[in-house]
PDB file of N, CA and C in Angstrom:
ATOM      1  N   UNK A   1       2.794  44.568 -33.404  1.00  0.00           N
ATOM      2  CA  UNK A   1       2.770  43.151 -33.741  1.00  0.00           C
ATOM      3  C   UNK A   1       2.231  42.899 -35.140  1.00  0.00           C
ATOM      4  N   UNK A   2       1.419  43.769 -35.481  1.00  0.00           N
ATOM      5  CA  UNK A   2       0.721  43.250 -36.964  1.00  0.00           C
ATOM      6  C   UNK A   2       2.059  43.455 -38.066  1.00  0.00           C
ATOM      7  N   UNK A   3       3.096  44.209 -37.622  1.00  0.00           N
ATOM      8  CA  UNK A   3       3.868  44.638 -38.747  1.00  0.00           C
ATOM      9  C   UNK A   3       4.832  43.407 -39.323  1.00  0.00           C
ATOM     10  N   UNK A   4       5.006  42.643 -37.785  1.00  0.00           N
ATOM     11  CA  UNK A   4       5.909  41.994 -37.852  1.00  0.00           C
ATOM     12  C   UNK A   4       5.854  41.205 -38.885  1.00  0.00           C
ATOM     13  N   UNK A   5       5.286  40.200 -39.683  1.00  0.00           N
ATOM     14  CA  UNK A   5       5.378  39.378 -40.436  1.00  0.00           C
ATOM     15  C   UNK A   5       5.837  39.768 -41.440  1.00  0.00           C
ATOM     16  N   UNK A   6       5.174  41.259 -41.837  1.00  0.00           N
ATOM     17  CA  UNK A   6       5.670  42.084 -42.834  1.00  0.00           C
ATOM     18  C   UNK A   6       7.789  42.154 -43.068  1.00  0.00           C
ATOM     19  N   UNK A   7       8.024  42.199 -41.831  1.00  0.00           N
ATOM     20  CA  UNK A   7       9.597  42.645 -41.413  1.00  0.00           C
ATOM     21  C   UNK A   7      10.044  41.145 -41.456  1.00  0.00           C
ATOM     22  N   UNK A   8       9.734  40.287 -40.815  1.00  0.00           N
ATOM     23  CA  UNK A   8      10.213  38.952 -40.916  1.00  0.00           C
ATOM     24  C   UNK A   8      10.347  38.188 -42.330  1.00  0.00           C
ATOM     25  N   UNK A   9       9.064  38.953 -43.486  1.00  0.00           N
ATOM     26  CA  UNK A   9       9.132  37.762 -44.739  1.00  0.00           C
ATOM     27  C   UNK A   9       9.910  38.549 -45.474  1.00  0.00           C
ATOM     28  N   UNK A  10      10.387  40.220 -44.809  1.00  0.00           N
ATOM     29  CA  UNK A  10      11.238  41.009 -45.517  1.00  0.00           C
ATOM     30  C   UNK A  10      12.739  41.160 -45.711  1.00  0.00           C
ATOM     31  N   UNK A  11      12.919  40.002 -44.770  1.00  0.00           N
ATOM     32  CA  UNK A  11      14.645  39.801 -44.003  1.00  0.00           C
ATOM     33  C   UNK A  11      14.822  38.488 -44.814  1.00  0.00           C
ATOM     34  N   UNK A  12      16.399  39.243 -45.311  1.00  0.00           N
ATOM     35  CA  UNK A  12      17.356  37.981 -45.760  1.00  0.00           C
ATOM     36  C   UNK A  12      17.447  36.956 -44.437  1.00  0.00           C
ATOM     37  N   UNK A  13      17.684  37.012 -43.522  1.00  0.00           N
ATOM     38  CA  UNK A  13      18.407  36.136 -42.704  1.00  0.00           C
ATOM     39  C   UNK A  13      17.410  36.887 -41.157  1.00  0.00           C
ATOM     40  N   UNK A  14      17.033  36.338 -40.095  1.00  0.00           N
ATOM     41  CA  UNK A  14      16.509  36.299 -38.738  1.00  0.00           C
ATOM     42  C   UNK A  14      17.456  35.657 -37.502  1.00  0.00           C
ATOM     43  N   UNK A  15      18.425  36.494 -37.373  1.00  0.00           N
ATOM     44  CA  UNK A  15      19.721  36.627 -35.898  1.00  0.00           C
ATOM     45  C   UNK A  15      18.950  36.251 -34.445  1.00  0.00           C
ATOM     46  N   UNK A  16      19.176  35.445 -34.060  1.00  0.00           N
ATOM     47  CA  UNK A  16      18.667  34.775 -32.677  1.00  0.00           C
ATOM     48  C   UNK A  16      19.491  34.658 -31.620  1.00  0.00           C
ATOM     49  N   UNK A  17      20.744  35.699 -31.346  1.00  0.00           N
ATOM     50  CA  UNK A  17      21.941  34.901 -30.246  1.00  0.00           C
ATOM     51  C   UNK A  17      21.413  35.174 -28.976  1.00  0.00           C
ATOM     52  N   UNK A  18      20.169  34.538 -28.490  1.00  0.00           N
ATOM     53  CA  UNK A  18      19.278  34.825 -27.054  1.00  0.00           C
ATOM     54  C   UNK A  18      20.565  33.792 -26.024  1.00  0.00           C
ATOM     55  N   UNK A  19      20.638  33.956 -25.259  1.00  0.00           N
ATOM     56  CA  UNK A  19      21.118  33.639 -24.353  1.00  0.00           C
ATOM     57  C   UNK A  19      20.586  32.439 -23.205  1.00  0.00           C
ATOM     58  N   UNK A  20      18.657  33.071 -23.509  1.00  0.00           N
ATOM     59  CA  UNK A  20      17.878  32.353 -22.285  1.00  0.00           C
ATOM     60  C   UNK A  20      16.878  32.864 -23.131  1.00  0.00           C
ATOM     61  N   UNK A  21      15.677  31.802 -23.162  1.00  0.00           N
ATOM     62  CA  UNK A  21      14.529  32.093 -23.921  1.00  0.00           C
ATOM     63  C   UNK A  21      13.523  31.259 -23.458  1.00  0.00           C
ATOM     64  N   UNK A  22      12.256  31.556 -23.222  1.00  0.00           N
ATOM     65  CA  UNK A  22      11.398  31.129 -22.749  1.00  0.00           C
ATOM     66  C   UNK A  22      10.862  29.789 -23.455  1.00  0.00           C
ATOM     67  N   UNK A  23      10.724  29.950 -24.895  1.00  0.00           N
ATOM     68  CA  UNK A  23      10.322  28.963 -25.837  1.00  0.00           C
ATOM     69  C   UNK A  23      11.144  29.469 -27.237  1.00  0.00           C
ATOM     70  N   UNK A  24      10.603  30.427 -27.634  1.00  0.00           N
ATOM     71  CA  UNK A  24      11.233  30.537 -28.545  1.00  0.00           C
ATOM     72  C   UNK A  24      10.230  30.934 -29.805  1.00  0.00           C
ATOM     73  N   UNK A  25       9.560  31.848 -29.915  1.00  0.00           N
ATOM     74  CA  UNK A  25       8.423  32.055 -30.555  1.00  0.00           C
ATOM     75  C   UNK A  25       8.991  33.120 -31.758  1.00  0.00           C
ATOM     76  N   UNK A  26       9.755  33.912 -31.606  1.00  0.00           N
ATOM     77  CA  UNK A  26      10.412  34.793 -32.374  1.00  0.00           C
ATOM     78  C   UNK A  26      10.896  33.853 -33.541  1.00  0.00           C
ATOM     79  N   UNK A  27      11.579  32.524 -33.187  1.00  0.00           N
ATOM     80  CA  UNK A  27      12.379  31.843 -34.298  1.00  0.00           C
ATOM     81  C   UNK A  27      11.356  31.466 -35.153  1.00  0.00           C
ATOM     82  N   UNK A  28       9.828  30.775 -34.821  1.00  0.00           N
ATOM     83  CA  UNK A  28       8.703  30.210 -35.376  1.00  0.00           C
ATOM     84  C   UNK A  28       8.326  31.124 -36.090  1.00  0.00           C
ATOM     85  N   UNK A  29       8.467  32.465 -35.384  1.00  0.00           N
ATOM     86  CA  UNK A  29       7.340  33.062 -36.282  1.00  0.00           C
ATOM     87  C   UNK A  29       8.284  33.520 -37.718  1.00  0.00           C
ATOM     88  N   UNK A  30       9.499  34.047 -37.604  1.00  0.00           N
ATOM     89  CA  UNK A  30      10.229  33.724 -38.854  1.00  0.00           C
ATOM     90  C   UNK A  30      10.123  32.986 -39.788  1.00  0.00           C
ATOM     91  N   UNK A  31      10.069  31.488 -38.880  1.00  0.00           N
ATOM     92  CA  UNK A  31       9.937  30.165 -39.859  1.00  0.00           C
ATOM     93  C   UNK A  31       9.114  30.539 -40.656  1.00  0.00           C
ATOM     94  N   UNK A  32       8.138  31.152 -40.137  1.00  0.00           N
ATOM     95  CA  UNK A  32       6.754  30.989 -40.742  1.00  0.00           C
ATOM     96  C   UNK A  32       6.474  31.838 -41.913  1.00  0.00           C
ATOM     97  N   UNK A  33       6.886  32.426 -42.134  1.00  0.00           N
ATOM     98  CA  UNK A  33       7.060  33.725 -42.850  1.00  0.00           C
ATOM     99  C   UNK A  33       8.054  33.591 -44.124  1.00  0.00           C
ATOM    100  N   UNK A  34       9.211  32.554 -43.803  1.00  0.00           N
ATOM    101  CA  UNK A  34       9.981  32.237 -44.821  1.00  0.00           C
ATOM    102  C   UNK A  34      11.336  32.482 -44.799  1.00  0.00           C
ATOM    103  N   UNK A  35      12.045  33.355 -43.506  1.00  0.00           N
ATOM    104  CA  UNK A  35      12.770  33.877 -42.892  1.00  0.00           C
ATOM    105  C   UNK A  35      14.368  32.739 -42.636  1.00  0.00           C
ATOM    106  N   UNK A  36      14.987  32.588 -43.454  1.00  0.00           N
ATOM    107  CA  UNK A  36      15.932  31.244 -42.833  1.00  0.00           C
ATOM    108  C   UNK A  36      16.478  32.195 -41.390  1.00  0.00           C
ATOM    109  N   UNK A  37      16.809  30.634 -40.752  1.00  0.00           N
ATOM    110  CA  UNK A  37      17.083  31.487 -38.893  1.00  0.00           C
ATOM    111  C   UNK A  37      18.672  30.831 -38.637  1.00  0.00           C
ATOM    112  N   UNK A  38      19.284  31.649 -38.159  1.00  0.00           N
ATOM    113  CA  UNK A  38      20.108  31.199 -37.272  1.00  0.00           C
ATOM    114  C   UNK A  38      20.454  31.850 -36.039  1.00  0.00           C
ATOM    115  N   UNK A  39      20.312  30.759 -34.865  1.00  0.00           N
ATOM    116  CA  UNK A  39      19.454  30.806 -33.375  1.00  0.00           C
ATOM    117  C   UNK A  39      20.768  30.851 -32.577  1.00  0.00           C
ATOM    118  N   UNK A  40      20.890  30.851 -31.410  1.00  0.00           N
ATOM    119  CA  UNK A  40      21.893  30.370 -30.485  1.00  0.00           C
ATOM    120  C   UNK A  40      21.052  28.933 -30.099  1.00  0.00           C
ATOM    121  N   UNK A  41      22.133  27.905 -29.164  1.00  0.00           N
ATOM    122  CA  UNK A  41      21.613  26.512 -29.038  1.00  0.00           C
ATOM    123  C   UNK A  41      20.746  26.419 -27.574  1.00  0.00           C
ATOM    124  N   UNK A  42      20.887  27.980 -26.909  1.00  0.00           N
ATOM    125  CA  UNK A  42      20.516  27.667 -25.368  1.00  0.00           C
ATOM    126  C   UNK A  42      19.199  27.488 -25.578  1.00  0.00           C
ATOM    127  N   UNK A  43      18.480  26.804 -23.856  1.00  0.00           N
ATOM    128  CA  UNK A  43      17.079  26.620 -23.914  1.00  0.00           C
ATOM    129  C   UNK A  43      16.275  26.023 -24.223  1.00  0.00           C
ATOM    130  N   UNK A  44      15.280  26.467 -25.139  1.00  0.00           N
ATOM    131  CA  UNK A  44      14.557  25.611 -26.013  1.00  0.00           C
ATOM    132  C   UNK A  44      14.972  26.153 -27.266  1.00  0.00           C
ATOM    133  N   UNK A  45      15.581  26.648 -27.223  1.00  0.00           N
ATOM    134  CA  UNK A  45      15.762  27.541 -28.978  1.00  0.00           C
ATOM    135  C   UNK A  45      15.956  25.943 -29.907  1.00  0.00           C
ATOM    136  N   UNK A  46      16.477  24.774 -29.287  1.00  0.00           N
ATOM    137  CA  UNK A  46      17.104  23.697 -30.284  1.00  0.00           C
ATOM    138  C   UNK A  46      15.994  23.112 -30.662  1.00  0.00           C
ATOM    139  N   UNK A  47      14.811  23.201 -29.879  1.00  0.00           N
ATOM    140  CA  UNK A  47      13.277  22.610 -30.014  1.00  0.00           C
ATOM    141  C   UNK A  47      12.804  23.340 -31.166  1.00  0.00           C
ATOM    142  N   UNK A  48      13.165  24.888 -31.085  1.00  0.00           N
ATOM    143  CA  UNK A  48      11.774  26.162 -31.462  1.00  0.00           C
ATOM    144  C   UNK A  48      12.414  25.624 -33.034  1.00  0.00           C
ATOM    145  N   UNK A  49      13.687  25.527 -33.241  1.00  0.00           N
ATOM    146  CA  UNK A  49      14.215  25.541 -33.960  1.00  0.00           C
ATOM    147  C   UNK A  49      14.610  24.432 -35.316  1.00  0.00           C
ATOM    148  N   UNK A  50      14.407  23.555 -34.181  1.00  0.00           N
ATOM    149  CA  UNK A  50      14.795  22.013 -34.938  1.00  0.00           C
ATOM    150  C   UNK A  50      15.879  21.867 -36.167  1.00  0.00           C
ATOM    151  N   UNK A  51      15.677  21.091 -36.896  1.00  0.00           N
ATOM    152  CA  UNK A  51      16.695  20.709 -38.282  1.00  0.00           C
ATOM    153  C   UNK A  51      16.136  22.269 -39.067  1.00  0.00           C
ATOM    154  N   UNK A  52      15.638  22.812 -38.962  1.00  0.00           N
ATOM    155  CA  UNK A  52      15.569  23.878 -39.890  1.00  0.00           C
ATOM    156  C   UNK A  52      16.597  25.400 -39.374  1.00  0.00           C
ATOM    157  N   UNK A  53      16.924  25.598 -38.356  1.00  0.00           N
ATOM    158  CA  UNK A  53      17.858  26.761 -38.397  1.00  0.00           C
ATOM    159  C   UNK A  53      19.538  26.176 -38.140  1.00  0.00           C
ATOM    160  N   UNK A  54      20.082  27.395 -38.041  1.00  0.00           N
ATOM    161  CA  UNK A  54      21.487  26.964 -37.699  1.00  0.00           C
ATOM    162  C   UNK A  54      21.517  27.609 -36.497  1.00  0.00           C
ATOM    163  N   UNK A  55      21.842  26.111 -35.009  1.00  0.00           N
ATOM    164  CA  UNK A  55      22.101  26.255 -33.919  1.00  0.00           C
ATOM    165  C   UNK A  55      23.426  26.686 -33.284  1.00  0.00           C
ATOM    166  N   UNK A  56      23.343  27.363 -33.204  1.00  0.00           N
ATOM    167  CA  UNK A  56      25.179  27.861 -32.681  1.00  0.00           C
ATOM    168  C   UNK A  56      25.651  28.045 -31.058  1.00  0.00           C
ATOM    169  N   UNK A  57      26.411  27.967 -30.337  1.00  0.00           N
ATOM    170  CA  UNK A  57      27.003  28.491 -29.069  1.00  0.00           C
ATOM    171  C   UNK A  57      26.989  30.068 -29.172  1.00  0.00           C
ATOM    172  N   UNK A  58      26.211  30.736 -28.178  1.00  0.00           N
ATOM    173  CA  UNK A  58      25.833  32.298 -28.101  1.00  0.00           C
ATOM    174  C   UNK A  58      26.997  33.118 -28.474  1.00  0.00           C
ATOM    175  N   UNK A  59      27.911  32.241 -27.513  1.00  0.00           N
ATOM    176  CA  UNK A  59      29.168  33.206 -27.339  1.00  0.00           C
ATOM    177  C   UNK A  59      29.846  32.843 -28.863  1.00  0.00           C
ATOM    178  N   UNK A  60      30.418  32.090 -29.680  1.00  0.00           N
ATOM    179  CA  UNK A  60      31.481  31.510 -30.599  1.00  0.00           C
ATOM    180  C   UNK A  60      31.027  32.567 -31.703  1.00  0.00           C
ATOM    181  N   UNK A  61      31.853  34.305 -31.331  1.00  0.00           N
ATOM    182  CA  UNK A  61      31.594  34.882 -32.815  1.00  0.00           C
ATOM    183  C   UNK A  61      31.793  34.398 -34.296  1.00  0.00           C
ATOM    184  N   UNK A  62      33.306  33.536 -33.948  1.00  0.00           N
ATOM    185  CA  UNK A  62      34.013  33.043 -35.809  1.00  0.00           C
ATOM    186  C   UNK A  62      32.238  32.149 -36.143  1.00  0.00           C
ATOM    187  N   UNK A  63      31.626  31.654 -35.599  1.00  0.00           N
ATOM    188  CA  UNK A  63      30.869  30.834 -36.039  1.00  0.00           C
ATOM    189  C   UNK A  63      29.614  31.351 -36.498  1.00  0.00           C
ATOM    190  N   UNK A  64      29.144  32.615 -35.886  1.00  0.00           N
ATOM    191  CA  UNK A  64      28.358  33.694 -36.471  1.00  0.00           C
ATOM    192  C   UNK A  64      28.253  34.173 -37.427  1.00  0.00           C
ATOM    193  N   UNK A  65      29.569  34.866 -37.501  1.00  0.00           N
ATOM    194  CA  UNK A  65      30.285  35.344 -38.649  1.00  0.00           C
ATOM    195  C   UNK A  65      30.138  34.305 -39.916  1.00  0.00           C
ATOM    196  N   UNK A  66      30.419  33.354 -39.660  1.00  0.00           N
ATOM    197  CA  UNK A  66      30.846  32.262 -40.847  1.00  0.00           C
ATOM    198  C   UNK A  66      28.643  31.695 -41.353  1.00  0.00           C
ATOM    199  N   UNK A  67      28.522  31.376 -39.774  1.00  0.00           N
ATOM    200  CA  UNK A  67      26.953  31.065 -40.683  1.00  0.00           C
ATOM    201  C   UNK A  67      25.811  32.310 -41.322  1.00  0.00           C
ATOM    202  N   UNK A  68      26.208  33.421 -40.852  1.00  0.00           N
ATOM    203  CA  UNK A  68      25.690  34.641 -41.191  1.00  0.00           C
ATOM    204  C   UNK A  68      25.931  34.930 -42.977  1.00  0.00           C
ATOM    205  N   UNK A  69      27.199  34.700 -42.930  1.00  0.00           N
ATOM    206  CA  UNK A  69      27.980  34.904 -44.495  1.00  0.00           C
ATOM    207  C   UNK A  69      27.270  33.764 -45.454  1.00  0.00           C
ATOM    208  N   UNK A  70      27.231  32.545 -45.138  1.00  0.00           N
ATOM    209  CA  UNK A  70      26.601  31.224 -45.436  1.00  0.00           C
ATOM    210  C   UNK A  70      25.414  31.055 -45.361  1.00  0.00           C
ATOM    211  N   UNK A  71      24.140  31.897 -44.929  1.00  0.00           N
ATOM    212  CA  UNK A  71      22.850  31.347 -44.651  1.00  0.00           C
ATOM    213  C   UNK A  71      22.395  32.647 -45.563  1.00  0.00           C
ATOM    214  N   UNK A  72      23.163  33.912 -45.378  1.00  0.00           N
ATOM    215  CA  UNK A  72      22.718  35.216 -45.874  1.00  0.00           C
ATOM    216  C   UNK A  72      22.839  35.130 -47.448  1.00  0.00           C
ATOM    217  N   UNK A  73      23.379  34.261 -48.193  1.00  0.00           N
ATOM    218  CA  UNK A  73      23.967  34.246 -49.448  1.00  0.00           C
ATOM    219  C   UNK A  73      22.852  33.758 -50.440  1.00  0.00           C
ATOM    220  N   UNK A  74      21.798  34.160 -51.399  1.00  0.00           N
ATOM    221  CA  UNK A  74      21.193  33.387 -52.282  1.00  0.00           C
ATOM    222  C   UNK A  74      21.868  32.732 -52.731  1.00  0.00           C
ATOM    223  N   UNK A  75      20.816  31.771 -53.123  1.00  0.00           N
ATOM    224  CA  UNK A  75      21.280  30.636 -53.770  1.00  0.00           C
ATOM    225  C   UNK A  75      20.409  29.051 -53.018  1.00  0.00           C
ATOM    226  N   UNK A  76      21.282  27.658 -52.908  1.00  0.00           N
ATOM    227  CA  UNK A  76      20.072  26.629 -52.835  1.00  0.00           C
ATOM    228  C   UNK A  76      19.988  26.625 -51.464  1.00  0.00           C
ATOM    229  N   UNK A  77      21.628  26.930 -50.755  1.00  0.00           N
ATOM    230  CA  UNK A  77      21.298  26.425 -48.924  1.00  0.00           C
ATOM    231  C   UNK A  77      20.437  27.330 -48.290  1.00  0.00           C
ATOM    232  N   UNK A  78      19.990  28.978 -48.839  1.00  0.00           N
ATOM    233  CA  UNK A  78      18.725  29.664 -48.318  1.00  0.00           C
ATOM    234  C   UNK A  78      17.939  29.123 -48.893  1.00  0.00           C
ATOM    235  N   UNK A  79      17.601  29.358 -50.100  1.00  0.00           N
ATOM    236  CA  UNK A  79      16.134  28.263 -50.228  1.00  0.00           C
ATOM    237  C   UNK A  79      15.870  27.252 -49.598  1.00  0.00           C
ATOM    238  N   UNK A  80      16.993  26.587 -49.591  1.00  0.00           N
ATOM    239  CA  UNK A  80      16.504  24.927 -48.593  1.00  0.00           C
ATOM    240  C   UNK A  80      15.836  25.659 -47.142  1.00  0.00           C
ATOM    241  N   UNK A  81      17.040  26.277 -46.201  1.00  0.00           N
ATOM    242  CA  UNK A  81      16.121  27.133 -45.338  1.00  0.00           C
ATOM    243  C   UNK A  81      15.099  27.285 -45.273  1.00  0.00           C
ATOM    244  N   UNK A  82      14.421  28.476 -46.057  1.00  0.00           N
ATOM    245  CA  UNK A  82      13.659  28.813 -46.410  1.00  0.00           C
ATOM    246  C   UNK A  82      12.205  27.873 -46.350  1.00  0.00           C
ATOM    247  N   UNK A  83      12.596  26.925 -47.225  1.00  0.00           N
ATOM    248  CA  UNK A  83      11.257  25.769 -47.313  1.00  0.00           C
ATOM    249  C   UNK A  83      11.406  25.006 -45.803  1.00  0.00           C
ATOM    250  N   UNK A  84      12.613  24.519 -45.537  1.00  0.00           N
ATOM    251  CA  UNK A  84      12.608  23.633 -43.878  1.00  0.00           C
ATOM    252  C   UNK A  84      12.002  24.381 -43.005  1.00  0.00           C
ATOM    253  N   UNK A  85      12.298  25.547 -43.054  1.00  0.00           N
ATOM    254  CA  UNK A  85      11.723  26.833 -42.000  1.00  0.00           C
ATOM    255  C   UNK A  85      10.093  26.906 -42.244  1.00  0.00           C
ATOM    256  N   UNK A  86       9.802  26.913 -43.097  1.00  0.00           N
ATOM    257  CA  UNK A  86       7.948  27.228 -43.071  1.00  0.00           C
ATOM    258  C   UNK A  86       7.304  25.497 -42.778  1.00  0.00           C
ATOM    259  N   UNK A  87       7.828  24.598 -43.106  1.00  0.00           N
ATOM    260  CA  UNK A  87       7.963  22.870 -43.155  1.00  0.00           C
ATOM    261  C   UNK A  87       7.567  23.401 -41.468  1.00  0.00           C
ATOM    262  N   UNK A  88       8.811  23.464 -41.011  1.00  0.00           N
ATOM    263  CA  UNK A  88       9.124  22.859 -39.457  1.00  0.00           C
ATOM    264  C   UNK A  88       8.042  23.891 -38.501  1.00  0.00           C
ATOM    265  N   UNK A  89       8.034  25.273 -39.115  1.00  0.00           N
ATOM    266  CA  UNK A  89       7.242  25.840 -37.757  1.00  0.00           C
ATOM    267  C   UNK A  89       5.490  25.682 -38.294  1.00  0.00           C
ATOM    268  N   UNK A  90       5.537  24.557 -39.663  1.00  0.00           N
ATOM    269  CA  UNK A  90       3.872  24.632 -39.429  1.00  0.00           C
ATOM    270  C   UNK A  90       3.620  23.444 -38.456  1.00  0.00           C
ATOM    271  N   UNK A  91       4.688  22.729 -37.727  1.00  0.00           N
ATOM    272  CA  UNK A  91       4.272  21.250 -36.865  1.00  0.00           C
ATOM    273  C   UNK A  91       3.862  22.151 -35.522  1.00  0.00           C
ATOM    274  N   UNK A  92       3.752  23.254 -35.407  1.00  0.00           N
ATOM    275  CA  UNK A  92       3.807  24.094 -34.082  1.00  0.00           C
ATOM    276  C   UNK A  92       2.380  24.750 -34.602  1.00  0.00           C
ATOM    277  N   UNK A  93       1.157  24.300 -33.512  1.00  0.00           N
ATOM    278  CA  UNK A  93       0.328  25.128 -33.146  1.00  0.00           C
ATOM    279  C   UNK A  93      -0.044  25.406 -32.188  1.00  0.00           C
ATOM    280  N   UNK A  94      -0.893  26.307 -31.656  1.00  0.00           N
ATOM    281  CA  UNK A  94      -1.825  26.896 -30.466  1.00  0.00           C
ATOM    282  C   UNK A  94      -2.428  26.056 -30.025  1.00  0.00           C
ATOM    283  N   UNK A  95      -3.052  25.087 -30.847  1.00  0.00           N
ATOM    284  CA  UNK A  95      -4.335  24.115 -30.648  1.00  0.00           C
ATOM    285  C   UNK A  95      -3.366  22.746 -30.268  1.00  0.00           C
ATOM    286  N   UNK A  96      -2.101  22.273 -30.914  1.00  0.00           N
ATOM    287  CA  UNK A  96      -1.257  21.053 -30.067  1.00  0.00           C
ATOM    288  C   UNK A  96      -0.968  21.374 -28.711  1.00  0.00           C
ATOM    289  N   UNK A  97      -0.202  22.804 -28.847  1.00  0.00           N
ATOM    290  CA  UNK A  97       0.146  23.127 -27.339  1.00  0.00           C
ATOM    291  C   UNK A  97      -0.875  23.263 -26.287  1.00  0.00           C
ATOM    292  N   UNK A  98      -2.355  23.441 -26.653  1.00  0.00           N
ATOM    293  CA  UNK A  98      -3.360  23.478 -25.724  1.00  0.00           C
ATOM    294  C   UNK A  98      -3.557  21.817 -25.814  1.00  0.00           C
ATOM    295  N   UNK A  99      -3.485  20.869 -26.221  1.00  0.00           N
ATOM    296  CA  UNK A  99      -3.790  19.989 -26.192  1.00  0.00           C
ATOM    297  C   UNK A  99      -2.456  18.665 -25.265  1.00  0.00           C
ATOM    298  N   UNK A 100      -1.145  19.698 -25.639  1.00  0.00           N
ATOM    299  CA  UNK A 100      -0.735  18.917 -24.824  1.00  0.00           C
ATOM    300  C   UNK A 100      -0.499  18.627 -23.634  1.00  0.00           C
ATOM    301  N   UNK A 101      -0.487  20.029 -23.348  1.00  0.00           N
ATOM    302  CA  UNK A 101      -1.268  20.703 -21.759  1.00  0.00           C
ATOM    303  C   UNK A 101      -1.910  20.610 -21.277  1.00  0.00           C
ATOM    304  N   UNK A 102      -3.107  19.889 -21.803  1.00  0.00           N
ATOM    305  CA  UNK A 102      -4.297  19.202 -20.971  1.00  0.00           C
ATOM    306  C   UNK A 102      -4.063  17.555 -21.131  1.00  0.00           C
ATOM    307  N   UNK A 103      -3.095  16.536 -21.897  1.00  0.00           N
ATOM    308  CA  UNK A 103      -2.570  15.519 -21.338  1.00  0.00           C
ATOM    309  C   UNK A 103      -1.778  15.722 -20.828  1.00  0.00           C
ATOM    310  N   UNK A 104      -0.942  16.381 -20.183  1.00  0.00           N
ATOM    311  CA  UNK A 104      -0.128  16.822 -19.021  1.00  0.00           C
ATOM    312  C   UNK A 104      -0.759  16.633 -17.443  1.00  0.00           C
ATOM    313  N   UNK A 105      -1.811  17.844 -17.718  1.00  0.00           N
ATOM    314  CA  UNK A 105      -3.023  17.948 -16.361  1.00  0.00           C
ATOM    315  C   UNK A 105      -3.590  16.267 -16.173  1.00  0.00           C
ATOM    316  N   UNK A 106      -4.026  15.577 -17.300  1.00  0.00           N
ATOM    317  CA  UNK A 106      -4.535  14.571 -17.199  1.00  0.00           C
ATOM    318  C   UNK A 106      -3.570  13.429 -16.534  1.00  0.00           C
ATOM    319  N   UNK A 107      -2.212  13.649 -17.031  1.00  0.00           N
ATOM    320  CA  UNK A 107      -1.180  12.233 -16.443  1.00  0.00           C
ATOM    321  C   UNK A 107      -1.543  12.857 -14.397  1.00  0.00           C
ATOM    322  N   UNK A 108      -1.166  14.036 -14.769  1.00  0.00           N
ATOM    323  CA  UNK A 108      -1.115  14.716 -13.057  1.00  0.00           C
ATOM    324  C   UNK A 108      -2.393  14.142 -12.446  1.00  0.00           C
ATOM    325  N   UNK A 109      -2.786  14.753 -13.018  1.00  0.00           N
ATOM    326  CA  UNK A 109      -4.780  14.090 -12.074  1.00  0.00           C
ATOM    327  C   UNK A 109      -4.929  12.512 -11.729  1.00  0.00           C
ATOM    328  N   UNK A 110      -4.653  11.277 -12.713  1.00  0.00           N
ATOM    329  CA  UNK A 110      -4.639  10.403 -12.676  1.00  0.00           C
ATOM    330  C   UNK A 110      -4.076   9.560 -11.738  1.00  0.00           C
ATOM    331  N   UNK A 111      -2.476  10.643 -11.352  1.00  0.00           N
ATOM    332  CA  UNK A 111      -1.729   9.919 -10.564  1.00  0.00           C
ATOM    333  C   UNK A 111      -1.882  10.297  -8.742  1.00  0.00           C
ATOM    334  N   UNK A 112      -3.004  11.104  -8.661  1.00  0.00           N
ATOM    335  CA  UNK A 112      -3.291  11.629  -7.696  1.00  0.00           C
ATOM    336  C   UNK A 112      -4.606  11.091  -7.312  1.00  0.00           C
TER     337      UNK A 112
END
């Protein structure tokens, strides 16, 4: 795990065609790193992901192919990436998600 960030801020482009994903932490941590992503749309990947990657149908190779060629290419639409991607996965922390999880518990408790 420590390497990873190393490999993520080292990649042109971060391939996501998950199928089924729990949350989606692999795409963030890319973001984070500087990594432009393009995800598949299942799950939460459209959450993990938001306006900053390119969401695709798992299965639709021509569309892979085509955003792979297009996201992989220097120039401004990776940079834009690039900056949306570190933008979008700094709105994601440890400390919101613990927090929203305990107004969660709290609506539950209340209504009981």
């Amino acid at each position: 795990d420590g390497g990873l960030p190393a490999l993520y801020a080292g990649a042109r482009l971060f391939l996501y065609p998950s199928l089924y994903e729990g949350f989606g932490l692999p795409v963030l941590d890319a973001m984070a790193c500087g990594t432009p992503v393009v995800s598949s749309n299942a799950a939460s990947l459209p959450e993990a992901g938001g306006d900053a990657a390119i969401l695709l149908e798992p299965g639709d190779e021509r569309a892979w192919a085509d955003a792979i060629s297009r996201a992989g290419e220097k120039g401004d639409s990776h940079d834009d990436m690039r900056r949306l991607g570190i933008r979008h996965a700094a709105t994601f922390s440890w400390e919101r998600a613990a927090n929203e999880t305990i107004e969660v518990y709290e609506k539950l408790r209340t209504r009981n």
